[in-house]
N, C-alpha and C. Protein backbone atom coordinates (compact mmCIF):
# COMPACT_ATOMS: atom_id res chain seq x y z
N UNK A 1 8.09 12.46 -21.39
CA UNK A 1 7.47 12.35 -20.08
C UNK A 1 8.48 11.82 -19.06
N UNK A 2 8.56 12.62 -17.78
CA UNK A 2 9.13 11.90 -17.09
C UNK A 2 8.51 10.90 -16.09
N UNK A 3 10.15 9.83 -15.89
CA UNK A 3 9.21 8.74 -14.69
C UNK A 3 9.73 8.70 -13.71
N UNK A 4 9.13 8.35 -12.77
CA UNK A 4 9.11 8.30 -11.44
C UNK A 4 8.81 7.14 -10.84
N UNK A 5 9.62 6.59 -10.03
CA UNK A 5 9.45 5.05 -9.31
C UNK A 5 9.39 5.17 -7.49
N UNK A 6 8.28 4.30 -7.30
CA UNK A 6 8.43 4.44 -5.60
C UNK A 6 8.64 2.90 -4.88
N UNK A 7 9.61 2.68 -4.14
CA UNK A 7 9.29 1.54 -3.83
C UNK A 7 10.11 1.63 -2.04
N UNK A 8 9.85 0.71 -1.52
CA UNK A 8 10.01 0.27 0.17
C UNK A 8 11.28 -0.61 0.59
N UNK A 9 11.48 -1.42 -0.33
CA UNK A 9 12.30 -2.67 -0.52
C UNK A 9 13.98 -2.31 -0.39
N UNK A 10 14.01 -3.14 -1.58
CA UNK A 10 15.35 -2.97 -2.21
C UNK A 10 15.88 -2.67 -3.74
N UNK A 11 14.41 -1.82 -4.37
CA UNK A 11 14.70 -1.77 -5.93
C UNK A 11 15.00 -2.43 -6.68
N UNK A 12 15.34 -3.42 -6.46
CA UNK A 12 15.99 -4.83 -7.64
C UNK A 12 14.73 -4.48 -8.69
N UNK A 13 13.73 -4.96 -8.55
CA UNK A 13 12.67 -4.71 -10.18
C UNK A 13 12.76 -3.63 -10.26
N UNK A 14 13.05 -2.68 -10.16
CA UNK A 14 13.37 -1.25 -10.88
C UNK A 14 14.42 -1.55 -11.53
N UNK A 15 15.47 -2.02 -11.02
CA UNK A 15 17.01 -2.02 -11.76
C UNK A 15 16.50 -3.36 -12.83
N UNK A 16 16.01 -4.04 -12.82
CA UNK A 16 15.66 -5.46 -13.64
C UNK A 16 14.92 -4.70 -15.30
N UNK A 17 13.99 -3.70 -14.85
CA UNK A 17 12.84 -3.50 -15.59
C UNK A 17 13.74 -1.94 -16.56
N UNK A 18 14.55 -1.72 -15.79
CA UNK A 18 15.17 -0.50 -16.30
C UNK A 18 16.50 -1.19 -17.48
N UNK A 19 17.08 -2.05 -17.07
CA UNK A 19 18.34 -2.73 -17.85
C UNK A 19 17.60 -3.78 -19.34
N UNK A 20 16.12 -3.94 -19.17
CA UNK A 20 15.06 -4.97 -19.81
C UNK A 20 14.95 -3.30 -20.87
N UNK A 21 14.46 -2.62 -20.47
CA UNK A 21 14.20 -1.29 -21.49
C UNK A 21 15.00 -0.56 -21.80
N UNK A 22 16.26 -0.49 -21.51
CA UNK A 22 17.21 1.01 -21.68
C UNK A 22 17.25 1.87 -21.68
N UNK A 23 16.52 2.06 -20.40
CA UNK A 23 16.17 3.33 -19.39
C UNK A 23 15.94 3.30 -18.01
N UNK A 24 16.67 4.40 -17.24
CA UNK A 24 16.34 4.02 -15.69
C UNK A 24 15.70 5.24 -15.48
N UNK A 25 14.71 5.11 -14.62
CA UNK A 25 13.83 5.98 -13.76
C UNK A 25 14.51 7.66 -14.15
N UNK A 26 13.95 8.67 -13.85
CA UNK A 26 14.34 10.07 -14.00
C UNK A 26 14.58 10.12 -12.57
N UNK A 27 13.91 9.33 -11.52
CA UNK A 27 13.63 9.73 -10.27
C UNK A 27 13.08 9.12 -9.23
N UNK A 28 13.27 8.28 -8.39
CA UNK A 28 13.47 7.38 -7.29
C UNK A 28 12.92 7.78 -5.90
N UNK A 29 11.83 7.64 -5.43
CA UNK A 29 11.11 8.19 -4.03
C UNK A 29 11.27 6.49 -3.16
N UNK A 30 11.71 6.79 -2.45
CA UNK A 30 12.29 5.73 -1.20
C UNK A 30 11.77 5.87 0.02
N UNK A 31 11.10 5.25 0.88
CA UNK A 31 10.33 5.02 2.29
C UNK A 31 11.03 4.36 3.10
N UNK A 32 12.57 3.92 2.94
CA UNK A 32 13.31 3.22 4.00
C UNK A 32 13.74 3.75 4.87
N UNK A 33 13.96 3.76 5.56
CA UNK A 33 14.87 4.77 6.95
C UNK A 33 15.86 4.13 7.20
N UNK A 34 16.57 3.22 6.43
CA UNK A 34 17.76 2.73 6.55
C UNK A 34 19.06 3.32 5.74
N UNK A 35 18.84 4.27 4.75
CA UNK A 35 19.47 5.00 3.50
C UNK A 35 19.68 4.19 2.47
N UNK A 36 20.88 4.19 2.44
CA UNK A 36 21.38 3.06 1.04
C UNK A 36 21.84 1.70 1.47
N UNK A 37 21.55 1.32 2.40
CA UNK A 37 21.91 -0.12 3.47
C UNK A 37 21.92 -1.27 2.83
N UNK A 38 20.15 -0.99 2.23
CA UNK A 38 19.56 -1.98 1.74
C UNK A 38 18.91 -2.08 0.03
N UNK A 39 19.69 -1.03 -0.49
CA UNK A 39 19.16 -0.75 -1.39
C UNK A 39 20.02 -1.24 -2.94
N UNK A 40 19.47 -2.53 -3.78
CA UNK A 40 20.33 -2.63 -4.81
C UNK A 40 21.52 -1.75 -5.59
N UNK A 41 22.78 -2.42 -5.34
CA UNK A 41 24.05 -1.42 -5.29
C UNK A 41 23.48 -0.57 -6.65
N UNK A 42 23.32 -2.02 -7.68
CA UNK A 42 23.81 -1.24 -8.95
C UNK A 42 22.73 -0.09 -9.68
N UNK A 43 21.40 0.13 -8.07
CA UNK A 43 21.31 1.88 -8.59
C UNK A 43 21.21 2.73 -8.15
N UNK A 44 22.60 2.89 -6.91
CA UNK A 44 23.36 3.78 -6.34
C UNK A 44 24.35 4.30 -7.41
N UNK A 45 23.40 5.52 -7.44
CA UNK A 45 24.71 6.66 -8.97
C UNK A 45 24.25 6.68 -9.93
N UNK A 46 23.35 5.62 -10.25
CA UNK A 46 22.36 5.55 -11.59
C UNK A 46 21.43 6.41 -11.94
N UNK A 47 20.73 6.59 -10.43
CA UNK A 47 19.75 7.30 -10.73
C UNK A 47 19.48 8.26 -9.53
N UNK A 48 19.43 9.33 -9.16
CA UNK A 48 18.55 10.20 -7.90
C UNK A 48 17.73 9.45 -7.27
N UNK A 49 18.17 9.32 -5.76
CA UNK A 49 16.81 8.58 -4.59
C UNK A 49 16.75 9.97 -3.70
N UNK A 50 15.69 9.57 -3.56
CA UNK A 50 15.02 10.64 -2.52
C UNK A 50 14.08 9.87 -1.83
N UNK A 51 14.76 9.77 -0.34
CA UNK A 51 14.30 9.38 0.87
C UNK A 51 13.29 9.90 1.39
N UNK A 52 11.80 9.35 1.71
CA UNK A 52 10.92 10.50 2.09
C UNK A 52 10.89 10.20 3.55
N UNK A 53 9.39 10.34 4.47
CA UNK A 53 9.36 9.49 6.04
C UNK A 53 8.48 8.19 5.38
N UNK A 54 8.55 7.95 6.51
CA UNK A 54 8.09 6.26 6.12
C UNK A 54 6.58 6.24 5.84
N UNK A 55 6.10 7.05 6.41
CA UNK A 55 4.58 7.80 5.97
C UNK A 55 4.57 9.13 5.27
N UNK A 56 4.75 8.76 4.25
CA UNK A 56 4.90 10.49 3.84
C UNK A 56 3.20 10.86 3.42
N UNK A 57 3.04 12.54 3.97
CA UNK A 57 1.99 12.90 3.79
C UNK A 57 1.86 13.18 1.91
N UNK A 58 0.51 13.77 2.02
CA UNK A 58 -0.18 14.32 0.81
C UNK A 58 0.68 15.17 0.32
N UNK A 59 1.12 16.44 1.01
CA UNK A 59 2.19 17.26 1.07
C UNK A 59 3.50 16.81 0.13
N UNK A 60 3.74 15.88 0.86
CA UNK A 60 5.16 15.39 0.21
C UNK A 60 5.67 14.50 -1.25
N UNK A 61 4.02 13.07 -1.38
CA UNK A 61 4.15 13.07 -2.37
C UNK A 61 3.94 13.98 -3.53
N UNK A 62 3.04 15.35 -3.25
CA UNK A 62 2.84 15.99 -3.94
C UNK A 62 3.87 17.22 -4.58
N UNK A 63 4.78 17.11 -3.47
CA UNK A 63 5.95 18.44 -3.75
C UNK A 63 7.25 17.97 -4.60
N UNK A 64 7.37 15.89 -4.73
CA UNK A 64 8.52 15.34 -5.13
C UNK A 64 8.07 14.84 -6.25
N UNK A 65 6.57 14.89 -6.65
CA UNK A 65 6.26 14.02 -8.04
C UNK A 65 5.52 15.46 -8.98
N UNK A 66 6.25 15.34 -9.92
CA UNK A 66 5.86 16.87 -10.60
C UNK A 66 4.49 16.12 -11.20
N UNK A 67 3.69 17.41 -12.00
CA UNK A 67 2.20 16.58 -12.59
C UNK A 67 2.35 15.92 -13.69
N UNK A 68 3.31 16.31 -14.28
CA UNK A 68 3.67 15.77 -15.76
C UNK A 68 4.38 14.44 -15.68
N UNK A 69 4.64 13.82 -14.50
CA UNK A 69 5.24 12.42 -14.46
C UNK A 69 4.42 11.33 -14.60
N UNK A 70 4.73 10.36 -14.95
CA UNK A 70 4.63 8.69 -14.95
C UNK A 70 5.46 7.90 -13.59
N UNK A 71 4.43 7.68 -13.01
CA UNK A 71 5.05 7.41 -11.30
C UNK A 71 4.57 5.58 -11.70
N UNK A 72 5.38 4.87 -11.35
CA UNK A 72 5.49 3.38 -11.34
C UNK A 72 5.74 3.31 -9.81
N UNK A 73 4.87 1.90 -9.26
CA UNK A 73 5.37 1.22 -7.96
C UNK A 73 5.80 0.28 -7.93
N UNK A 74 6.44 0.18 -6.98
CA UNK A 74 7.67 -1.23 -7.19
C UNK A 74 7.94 -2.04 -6.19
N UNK A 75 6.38 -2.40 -5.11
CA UNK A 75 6.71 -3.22 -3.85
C UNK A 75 6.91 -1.88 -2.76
N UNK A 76 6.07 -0.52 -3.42
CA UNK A 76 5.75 0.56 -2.54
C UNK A 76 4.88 0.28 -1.12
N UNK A 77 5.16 -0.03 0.11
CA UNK A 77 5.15 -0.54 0.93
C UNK A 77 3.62 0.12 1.98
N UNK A 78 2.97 0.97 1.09
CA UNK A 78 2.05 2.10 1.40
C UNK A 78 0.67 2.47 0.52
N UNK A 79 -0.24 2.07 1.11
CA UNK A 79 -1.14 3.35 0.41
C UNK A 79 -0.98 4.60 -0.22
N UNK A 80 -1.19 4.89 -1.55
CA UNK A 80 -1.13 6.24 -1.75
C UNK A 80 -2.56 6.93 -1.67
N UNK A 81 -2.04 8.16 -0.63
CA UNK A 81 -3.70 8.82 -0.52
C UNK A 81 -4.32 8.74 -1.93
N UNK A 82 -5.90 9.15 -1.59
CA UNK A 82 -6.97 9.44 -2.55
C UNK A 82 -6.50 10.89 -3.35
N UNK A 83 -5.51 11.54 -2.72
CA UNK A 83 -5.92 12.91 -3.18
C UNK A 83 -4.66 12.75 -4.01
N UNK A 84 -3.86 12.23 -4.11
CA UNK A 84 -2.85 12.14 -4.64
C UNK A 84 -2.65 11.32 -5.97
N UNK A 85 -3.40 10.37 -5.74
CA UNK A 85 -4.03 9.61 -7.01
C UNK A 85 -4.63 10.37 -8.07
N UNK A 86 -5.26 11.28 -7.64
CA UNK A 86 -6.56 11.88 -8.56
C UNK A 86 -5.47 13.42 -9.48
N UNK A 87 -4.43 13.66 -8.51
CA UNK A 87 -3.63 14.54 -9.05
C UNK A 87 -2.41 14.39 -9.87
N UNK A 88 -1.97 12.78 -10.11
CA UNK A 88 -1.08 12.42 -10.61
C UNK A 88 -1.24 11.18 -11.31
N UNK A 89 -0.63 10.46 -12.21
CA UNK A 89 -0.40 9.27 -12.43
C UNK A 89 0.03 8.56 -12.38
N UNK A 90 -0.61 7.55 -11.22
CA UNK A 90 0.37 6.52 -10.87
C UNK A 90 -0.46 4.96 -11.10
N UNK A 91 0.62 3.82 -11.18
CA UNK A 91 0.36 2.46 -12.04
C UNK A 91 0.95 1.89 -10.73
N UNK A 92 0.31 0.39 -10.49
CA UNK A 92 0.89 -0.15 -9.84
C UNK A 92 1.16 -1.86 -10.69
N UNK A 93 1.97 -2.66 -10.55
CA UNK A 93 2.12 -3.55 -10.69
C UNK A 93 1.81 -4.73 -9.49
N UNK A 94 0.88 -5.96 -9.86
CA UNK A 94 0.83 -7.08 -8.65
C UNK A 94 1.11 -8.12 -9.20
N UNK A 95 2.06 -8.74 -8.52
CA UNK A 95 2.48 -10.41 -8.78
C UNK A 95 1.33 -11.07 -8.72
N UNK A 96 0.18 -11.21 -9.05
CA UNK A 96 -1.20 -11.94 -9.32
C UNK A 96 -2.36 -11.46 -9.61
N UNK A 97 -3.13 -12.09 -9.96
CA UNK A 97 -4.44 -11.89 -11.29
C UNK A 97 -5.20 -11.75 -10.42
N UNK A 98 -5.14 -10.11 -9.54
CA UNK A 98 -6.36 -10.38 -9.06
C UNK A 98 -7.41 -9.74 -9.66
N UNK A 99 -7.74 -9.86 -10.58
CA UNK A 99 -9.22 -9.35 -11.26
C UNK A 99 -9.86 -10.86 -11.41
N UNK A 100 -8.85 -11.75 -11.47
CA UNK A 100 -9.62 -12.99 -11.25
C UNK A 100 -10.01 -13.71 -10.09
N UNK A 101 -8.89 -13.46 -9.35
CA UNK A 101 -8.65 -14.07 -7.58
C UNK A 101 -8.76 -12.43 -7.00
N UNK A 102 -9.58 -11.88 -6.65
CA UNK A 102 -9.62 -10.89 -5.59
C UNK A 102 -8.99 -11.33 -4.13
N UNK A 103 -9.23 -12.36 -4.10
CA UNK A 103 -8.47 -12.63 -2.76
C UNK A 103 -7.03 -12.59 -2.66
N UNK A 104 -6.19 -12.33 -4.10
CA UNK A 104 -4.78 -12.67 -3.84
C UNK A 104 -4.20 -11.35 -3.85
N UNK A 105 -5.24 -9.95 -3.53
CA UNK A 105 -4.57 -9.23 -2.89
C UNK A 105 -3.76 -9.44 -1.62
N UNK A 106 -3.02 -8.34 -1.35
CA UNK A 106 -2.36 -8.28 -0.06
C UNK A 106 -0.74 -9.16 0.15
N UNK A 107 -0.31 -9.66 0.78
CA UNK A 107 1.01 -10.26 0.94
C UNK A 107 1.07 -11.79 0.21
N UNK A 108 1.78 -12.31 -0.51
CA UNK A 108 2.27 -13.80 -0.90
C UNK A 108 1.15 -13.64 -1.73
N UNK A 109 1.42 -13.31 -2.58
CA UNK A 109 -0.01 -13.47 -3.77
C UNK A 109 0.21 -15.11 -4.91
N UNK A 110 1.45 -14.91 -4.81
CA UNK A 110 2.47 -16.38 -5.80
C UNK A 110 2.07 -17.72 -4.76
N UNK A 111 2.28 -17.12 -3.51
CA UNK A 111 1.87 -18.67 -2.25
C UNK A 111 0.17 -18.88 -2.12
N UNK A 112 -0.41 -17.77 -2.22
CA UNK A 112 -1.63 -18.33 -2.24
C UNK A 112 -2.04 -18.92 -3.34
N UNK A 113 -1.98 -18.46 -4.68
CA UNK A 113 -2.08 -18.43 -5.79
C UNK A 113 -1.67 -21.11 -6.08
N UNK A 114 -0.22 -20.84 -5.67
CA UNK A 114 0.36 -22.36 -5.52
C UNK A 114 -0.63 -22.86 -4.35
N UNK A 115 -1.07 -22.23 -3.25
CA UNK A 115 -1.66 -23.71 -2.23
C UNK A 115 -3.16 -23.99 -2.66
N UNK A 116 -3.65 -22.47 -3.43
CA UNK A 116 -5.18 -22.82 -4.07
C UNK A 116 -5.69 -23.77 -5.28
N UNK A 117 -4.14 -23.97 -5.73
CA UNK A 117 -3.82 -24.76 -7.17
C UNK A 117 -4.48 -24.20 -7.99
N UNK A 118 -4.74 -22.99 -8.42
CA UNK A 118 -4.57 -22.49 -9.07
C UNK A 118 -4.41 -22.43 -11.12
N UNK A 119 -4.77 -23.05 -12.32
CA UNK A 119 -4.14 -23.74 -12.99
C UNK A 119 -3.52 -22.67 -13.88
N UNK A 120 -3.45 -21.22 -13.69
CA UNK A 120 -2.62 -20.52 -14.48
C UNK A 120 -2.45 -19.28 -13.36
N UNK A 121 -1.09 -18.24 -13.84
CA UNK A 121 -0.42 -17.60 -12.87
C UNK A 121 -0.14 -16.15 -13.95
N UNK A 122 -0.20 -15.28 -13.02
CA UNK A 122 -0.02 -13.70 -14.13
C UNK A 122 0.52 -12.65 -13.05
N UNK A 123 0.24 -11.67 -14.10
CA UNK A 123 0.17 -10.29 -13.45
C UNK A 123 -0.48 -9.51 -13.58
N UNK A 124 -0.69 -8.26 -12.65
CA UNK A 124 -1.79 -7.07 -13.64
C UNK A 124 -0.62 -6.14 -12.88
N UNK A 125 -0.84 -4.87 -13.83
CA UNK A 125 -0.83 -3.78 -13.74
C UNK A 125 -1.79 -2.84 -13.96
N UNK A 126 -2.30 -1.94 -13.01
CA UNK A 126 -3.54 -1.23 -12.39
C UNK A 126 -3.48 -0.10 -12.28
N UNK A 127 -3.71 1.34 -12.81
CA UNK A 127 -4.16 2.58 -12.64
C UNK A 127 -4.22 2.69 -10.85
N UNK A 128 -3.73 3.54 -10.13
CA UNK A 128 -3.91 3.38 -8.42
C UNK A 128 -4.66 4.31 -8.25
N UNK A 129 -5.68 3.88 -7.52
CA UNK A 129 -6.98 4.98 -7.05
C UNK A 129 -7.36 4.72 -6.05
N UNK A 130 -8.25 5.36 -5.23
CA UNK A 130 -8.67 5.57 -4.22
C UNK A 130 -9.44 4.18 -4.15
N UNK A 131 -9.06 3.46 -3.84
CA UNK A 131 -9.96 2.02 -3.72
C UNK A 131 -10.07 1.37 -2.38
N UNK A 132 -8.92 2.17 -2.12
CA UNK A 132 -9.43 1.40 0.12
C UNK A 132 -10.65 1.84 0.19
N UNK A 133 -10.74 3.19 0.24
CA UNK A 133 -12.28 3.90 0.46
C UNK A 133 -13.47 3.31 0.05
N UNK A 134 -13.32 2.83 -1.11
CA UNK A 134 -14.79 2.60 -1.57
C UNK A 134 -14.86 1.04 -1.23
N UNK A 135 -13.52 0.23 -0.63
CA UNK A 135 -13.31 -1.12 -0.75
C UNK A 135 -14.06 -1.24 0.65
N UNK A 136 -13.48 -0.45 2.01
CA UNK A 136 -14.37 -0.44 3.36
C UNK A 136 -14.70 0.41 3.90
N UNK A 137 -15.25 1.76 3.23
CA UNK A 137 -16.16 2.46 3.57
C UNK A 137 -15.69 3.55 3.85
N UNK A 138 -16.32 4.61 3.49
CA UNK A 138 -15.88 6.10 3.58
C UNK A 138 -15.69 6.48 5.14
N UNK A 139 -16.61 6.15 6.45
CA UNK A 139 -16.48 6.09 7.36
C UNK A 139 -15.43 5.41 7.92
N UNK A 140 -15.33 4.26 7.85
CA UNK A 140 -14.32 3.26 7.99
C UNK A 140 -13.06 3.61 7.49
N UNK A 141 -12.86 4.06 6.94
CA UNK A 141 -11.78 4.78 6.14
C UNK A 141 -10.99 5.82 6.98
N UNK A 142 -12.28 6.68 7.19
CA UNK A 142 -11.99 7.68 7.84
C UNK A 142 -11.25 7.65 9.53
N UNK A 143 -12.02 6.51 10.22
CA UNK A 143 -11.50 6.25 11.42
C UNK A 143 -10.61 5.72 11.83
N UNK A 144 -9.80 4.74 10.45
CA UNK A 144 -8.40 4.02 10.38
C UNK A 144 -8.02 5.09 10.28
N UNK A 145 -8.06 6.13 9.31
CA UNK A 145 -7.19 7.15 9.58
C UNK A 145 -6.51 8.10 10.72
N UNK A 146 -7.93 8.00 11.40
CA UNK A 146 -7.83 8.47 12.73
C UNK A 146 -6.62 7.65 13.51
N UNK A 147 -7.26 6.34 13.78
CA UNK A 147 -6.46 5.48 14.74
C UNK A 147 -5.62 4.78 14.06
N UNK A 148 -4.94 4.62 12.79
CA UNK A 148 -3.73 3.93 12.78
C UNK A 148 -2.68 5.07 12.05
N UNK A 149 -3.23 6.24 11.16
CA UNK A 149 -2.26 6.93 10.77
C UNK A 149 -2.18 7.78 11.80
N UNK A 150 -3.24 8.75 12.40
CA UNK A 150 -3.33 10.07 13.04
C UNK A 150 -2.55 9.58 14.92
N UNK A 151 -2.85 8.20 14.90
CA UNK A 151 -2.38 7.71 16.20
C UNK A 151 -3.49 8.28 17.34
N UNK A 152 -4.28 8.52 16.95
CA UNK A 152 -5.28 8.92 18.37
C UNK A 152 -6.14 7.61 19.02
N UNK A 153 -6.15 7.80 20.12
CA UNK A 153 -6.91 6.50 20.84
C UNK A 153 -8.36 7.07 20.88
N UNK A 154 -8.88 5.69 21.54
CA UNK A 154 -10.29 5.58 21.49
C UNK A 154 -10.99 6.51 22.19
N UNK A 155 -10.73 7.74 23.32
CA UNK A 155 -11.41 8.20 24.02
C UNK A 155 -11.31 9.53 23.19
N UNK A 156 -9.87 10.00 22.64
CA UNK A 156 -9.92 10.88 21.59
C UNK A 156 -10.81 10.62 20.32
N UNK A 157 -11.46 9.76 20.39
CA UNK A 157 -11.65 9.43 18.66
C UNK A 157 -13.28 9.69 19.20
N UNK A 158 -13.38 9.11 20.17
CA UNK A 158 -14.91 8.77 20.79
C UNK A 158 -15.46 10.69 20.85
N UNK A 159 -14.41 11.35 21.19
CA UNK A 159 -14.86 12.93 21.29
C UNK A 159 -15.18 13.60 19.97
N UNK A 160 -14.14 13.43 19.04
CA UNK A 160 -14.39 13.60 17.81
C UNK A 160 -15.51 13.20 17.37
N UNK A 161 -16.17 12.40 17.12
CA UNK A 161 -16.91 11.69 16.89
C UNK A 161 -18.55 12.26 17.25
N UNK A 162 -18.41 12.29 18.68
CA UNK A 162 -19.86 12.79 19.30
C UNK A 162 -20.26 11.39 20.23
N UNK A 163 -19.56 10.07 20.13
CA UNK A 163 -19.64 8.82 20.38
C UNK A 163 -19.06 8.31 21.80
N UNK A 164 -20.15 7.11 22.21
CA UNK A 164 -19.52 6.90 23.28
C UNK A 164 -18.43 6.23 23.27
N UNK A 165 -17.61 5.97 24.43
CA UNK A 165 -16.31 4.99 23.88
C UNK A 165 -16.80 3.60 23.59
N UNK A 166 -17.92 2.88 23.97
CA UNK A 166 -17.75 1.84 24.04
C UNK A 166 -18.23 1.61 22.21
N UNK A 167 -19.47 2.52 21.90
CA UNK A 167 -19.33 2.39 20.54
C UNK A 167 -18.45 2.87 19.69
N UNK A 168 -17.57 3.69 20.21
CA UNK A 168 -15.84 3.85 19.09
C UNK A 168 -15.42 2.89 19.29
N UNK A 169 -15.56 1.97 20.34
CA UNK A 169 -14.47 1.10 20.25
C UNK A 169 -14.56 -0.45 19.11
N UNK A 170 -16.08 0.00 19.15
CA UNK A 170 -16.89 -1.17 18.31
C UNK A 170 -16.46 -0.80 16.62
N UNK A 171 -16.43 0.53 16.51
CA UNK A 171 -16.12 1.10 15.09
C UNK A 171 -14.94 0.87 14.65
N UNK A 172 -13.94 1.39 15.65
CA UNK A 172 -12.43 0.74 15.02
C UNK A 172 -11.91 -0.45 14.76
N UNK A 173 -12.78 -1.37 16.09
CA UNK A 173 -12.68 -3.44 15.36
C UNK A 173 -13.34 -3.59 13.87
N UNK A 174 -14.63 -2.89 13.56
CA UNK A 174 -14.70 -3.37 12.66
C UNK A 174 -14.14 -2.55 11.05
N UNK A 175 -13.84 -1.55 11.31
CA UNK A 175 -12.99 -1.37 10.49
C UNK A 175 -11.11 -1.57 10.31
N UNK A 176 -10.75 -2.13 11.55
CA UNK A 176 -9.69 -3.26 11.36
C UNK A 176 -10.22 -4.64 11.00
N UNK A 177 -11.58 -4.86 10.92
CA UNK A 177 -12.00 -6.04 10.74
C UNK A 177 -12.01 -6.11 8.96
N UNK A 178 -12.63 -4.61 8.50
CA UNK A 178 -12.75 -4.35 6.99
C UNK A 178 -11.36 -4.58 6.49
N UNK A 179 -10.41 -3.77 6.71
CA UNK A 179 -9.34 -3.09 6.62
C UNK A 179 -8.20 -4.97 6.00
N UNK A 180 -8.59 -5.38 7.27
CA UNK A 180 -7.90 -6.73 7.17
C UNK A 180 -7.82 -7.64 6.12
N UNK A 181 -9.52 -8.04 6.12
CA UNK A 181 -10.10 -8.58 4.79
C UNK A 181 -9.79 -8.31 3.45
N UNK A 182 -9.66 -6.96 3.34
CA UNK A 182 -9.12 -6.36 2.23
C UNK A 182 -7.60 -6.56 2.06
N UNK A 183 -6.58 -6.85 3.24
CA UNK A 183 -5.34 -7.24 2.29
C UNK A 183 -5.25 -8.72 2.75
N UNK A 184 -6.70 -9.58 2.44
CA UNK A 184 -6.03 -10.86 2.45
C UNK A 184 -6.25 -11.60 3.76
N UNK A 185 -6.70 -10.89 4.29
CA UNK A 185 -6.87 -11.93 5.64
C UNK A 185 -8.65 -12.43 5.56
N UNK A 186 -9.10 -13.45 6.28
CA UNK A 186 -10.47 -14.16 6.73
C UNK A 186 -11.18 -13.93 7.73
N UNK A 187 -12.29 -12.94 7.96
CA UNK A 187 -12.85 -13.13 9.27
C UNK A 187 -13.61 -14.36 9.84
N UNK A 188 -13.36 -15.04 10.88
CA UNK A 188 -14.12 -16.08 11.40
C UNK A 188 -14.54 -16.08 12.88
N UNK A 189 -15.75 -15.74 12.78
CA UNK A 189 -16.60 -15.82 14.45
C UNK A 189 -15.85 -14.10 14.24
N UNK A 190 -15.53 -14.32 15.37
CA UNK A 190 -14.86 -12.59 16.27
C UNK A 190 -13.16 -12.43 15.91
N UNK A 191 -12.97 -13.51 15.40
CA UNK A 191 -11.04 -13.45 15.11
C UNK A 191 -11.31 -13.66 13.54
N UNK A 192 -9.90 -12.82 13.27
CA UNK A 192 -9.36 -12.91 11.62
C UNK A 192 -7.89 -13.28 11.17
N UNK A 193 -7.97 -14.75 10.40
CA UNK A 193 -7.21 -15.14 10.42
C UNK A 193 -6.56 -15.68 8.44
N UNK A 194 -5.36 -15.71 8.16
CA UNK A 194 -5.16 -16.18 7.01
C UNK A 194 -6.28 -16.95 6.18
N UNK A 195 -6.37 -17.14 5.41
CA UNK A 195 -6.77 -18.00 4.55
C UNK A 195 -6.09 -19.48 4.53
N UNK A 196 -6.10 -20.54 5.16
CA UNK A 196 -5.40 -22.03 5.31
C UNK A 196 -4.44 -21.98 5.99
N UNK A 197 -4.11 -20.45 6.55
CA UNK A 197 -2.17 -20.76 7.56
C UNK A 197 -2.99 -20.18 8.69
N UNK A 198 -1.69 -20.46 9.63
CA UNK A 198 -2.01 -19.77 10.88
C UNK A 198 -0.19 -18.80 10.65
N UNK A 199 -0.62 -17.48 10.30
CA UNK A 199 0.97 -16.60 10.46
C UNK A 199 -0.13 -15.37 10.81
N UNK A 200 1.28 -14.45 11.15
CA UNK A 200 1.36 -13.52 12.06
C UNK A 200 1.02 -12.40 11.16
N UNK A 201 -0.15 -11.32 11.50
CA UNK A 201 -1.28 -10.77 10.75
C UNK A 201 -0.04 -9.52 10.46
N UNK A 202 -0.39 -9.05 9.11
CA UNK A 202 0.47 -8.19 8.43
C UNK A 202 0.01 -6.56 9.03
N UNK A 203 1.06 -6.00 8.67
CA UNK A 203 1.22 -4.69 9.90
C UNK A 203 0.03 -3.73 9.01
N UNK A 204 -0.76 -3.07 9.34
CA UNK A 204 -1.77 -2.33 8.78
C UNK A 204 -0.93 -1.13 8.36
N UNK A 205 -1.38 -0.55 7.14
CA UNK A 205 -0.86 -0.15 6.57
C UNK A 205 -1.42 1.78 6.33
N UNK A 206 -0.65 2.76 6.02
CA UNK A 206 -1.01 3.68 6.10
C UNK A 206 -2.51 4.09 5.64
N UNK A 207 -3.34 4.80 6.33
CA UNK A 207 -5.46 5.08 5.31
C UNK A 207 -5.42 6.27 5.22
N UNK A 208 -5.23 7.32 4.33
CA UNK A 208 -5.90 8.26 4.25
C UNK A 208 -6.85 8.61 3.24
N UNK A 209 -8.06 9.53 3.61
CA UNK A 209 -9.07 9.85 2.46
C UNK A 209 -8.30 10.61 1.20
């Protein structure tokens, strides 16, 4: 079987996890737009990277990951669509237990994990599926898609729709309101904020159905 690794970063746990087994990846899908800048030297030459866009569509993961692969993520910086999941196999790895802490999805899973005290610390690795969707709503889903991947504003979205603007505009807060919650952030009153910090809300991340 071949494997396949995707990650955003700088590959270091690919090169860590590959030198731990005595084997490196068949094949390397990369989302940086920086090239090899930033990317752990020692697996430049090791292995094939292939640079995709920083959003790559359905299209693309689908034309670079054959069906017969084992696709690993590695700090993949993205949603992988629903449709893409269901056509391939892909695993993700998270620096924390969240089947126990659901909340330690999303960014600093090790820092929340230490300020909650916490009295034991793990990992999971997870089958990747369509779980934004069913996490905030098929609708909701659908209209992040609209307005944070598709880039259309509210008066475009409001047409689509059949809706007035003032209720599109109500639909897209609260599915940035869903959207949020789900990697980790707190809604309180009308603002959403960390869990015990006050930092600067993490960049929303690609939705498609």
């Amino acid at each position: 079987m071949k494997w396949y690794t995707l990650f955003s970063q700088t590959g270091s746990e690919i090169y860590q996890i590959s030198e731990r087994i005595g084997r490196y990846p068949d094949m390397i899908l990369c989302n940086r737009q920086d090239g090899f800048e930033s990317i752990n030297e020692h697996l430049i030459g090791k292995v094939p990277i292939i640079f995709t866009d920083k959003k790559p569509t359905v299209e693309e993961y689908l034309q670079h990951i054959p069906e017969d692969a084992l696709v690993t993520m590695h700090g993949w910086l993205r949603i992988v669509p629903g449709e893409v999941c269901e056509n391939r196999t892909i695993y993700n790895g998270h620096p924390g237990l969240i089947t126990k802490w659901p909340e330690l999805k999303g960014k600093d899973p090790q820092k929340k994990a230490f300020y909650s005290r916490h009295e034991i610390a793990g990992c999971v690795i997870h089958e990747a599926v369509a779980e934004v969707d069913a996490e905030i709503g098929e609708s909701n889903a659908r209209n992040m898609k609209l307005f944070c991947h598709e880039n259309y504003g509210i008066i475009e979205i409001a047409h689509m729709l059949g809706k007035s603007e003032r209720s599109t505009s109500f639909l897209i807060h609260e599915g940035l309101s869903r959207l949020s919650v789900y990697y980790g952030y707190t809604k309180v009153r009308h603002t959403i904020r960390r869990q015990g910090t006050k930092v600067k809300r993490q960049a929303i991340s690609e939705i498609r159905k």
